[in-house]
C-alpha atoms as a PDB file:
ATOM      1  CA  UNK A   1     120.615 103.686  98.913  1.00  0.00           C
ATOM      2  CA  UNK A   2     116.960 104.138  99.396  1.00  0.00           C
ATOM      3  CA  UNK A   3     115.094 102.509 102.703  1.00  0.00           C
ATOM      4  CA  UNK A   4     113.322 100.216 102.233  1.00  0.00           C
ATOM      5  CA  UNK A   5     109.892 102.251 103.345  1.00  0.00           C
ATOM      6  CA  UNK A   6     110.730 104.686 100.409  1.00  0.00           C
ATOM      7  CA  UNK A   7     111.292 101.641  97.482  1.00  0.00           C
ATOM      8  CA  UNK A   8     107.955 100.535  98.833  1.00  0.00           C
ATOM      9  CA  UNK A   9     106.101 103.577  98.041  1.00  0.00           C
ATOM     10  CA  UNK A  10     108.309 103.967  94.959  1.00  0.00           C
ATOM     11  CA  UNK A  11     107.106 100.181  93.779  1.00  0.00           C
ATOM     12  CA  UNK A  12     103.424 101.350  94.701  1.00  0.00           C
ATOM     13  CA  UNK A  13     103.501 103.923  92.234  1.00  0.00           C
ATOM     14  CA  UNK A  14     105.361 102.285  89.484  1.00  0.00           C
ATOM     15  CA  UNK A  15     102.634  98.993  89.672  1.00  0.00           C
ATOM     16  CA  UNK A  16      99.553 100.627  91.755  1.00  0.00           C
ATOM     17  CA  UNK A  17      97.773 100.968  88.092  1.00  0.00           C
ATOM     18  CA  UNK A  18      98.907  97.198  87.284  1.00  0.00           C
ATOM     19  CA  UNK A  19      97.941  96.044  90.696  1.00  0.00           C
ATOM     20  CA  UNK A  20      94.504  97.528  90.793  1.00  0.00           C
ATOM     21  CA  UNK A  21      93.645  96.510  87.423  1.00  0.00           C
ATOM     22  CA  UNK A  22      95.253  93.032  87.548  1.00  0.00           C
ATOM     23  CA  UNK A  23      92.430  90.127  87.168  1.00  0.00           C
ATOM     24  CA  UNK A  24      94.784  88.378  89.815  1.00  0.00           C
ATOM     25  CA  UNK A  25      95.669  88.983  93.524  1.00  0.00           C
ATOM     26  CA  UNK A  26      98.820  90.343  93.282  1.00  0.00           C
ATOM     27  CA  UNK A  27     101.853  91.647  96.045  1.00  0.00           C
ATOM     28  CA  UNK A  28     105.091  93.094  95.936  1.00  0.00           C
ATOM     29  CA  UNK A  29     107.133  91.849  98.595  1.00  0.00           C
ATOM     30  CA  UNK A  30     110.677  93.143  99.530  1.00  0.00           C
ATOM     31  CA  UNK A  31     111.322  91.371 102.917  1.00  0.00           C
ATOM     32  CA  UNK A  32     109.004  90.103 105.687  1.00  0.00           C
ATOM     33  CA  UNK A  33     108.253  93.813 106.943  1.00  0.00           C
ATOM     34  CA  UNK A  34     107.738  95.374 103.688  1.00  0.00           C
ATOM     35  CA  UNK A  35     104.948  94.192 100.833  1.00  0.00           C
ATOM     36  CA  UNK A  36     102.231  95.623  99.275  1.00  0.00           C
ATOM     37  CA  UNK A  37      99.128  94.106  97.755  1.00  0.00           C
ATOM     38  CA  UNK A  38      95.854  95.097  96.003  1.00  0.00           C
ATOM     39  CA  UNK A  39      92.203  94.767  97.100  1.00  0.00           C
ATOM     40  CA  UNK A  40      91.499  91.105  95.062  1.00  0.00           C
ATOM     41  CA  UNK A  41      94.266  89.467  96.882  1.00  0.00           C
ATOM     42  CA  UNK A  42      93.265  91.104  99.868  1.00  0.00           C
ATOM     43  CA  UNK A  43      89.473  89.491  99.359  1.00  0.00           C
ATOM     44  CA  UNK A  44      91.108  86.307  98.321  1.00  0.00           C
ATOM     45  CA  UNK A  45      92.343  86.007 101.744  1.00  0.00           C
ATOM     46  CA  UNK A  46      89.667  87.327 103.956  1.00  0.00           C
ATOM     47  CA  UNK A  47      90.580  90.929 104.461  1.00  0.00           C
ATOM     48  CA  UNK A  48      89.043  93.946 103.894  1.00  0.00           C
ATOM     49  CA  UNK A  49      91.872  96.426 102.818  1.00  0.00           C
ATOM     50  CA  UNK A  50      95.377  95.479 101.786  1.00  0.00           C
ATOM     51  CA  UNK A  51      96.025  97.266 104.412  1.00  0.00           C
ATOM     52  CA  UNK A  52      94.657  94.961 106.582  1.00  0.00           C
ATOM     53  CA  UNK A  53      96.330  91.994 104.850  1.00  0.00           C
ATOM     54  CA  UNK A  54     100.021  93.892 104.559  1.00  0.00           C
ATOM     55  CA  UNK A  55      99.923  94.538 108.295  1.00  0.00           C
ATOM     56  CA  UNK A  56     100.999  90.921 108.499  1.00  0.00           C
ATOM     57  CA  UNK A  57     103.676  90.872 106.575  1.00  0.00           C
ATOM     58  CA  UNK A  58     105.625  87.661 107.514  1.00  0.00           C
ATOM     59  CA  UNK A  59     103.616  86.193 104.399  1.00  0.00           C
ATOM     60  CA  UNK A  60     105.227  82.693 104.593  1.00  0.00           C
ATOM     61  CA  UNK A  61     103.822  81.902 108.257  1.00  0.00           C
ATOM     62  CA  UNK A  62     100.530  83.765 107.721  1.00  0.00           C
ATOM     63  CA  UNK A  63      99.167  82.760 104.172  1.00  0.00           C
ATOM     64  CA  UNK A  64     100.722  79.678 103.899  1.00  0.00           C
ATOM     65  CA  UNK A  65      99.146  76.179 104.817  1.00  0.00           C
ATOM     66  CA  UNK A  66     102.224  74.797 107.142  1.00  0.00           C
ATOM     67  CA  UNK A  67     102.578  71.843 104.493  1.00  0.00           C
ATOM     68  CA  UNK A  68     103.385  73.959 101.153  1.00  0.00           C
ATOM     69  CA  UNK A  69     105.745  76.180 103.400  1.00  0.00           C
ATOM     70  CA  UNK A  70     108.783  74.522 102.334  1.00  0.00           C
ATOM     71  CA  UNK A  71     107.618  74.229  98.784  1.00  0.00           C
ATOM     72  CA  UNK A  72     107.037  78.043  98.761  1.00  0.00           C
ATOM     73  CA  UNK A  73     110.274  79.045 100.314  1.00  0.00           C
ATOM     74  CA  UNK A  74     112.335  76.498  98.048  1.00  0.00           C
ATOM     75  CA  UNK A  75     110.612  77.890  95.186  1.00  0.00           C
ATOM     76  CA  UNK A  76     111.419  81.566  96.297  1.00  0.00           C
ATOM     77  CA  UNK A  77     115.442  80.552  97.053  1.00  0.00           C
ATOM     78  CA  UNK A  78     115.626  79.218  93.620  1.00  0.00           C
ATOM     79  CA  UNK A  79     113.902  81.255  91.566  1.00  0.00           C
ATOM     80  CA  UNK A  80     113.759  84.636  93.049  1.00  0.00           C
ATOM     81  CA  UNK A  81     116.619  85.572  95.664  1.00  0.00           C
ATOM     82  CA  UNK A  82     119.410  85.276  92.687  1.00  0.00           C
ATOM     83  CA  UNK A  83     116.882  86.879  90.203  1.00  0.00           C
ATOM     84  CA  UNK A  84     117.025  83.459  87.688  1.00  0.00           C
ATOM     85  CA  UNK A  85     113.378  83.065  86.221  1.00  0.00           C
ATOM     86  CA  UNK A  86     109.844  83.115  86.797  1.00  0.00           C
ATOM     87  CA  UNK A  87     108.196  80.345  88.888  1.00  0.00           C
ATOM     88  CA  UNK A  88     104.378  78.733  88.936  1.00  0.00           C
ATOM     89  CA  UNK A  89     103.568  76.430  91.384  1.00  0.00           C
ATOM     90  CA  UNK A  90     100.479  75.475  93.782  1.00  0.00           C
ATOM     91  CA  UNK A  91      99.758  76.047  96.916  1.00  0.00           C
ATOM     92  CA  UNK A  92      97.574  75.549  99.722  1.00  0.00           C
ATOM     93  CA  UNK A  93      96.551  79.443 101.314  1.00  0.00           C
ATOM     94  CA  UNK A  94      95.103  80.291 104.200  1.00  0.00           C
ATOM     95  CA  UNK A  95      92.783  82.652 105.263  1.00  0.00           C
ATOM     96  CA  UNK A  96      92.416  85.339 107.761  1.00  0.00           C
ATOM     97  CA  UNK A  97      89.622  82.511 109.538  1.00  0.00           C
ATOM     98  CA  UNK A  98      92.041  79.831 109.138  1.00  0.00           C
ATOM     99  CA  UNK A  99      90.226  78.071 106.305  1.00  0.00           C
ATOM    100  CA  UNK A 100      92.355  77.012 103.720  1.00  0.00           C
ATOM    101  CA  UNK A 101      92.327  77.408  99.669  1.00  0.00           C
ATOM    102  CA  UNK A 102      93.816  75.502  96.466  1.00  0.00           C
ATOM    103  CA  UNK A 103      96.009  78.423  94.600  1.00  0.00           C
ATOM    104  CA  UNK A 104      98.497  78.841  92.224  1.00  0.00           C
ATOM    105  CA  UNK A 105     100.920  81.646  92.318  1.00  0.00           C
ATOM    106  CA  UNK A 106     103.380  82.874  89.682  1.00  0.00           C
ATOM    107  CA  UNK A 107     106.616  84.441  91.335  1.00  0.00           C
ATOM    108  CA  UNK A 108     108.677  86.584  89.484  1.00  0.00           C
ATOM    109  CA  UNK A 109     111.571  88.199  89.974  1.00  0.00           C
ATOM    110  CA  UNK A 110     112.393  91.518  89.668  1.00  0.00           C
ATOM    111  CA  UNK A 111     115.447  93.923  90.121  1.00  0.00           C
ATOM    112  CA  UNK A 112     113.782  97.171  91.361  1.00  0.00           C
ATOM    113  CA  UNK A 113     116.341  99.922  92.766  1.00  0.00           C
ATOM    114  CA  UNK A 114     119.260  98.054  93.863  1.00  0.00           C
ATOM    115  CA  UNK A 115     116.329  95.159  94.996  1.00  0.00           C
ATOM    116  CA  UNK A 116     115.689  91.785  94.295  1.00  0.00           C
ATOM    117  CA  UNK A 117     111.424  91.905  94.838  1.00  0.00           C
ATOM    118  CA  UNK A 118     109.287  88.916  94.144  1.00  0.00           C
ATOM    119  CA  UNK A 119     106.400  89.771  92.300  1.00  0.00           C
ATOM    120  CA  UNK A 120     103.566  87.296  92.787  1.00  0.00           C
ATOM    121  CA  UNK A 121     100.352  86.784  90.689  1.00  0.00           C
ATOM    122  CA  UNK A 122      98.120  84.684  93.009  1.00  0.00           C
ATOM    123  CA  UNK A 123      94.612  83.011  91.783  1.00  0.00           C
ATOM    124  CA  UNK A 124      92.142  80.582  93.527  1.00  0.00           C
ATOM    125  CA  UNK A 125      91.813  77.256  91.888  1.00  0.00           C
ATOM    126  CA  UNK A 126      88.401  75.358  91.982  1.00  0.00           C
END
């Protein structure tokens, strides 16, 4: 089976077109040591490469306003770790400074190698 350092790099290739072109912030995320983003969701959160933003991977503790943490992770457990359906919900994000954002995300799942990933559209909300 492939690490999962190589399905990364695979997943970058298959969606890097997708990702850059994508209207949305959007990340691949595998587990909380492996995820890749693109440059809007990047800016969405206060970073200036995905780079950057990917470095801190645990994505639950760092993006997520402490009160929508259980909201996002309940919403992950049903919809994405047995690969069901598609979920949209709204949460509050946080920023690299700490201040926080109305968003909405739409989590999909998706079977990718041998791996469940959660594929997540994420866009402000006024």
């Amino acid at each position: 089976m492939d690490t999962h350092k190589q399905v990364m790099k695979d997943l970058e290739k298959e969606f890097g077109l997708l990702m850059k072109h994508s209207t949305d912030g959007v990340y691949l995320w595998l587990d909380e040591e492996n995820m890749i983003c693109n440059d809007k969701l990047a800016k969405m959160f206060g970073y200036s490469t995905p780079k950057e933003m990917c470095s801190k991977c645990a994505f639950l503790e760092n993006f997520v306003a402490e009160k929508d943490r259980q909201k996002f992770s309940s919403n992950y457990h049903k919809s994405i770790a047995p690969l069901s359906s598609p979920a949209r919900f709204k949460f509050h994000a946080v920023r690299k400074d700490g201040s926080t954002f109305l968003a909405e995300t739409d989590m999909i799942p998706i079977s990718f190698k041998g791996h469940a990933i959660a594929y997540h559209f994420v866009r402000k909300l006024k």
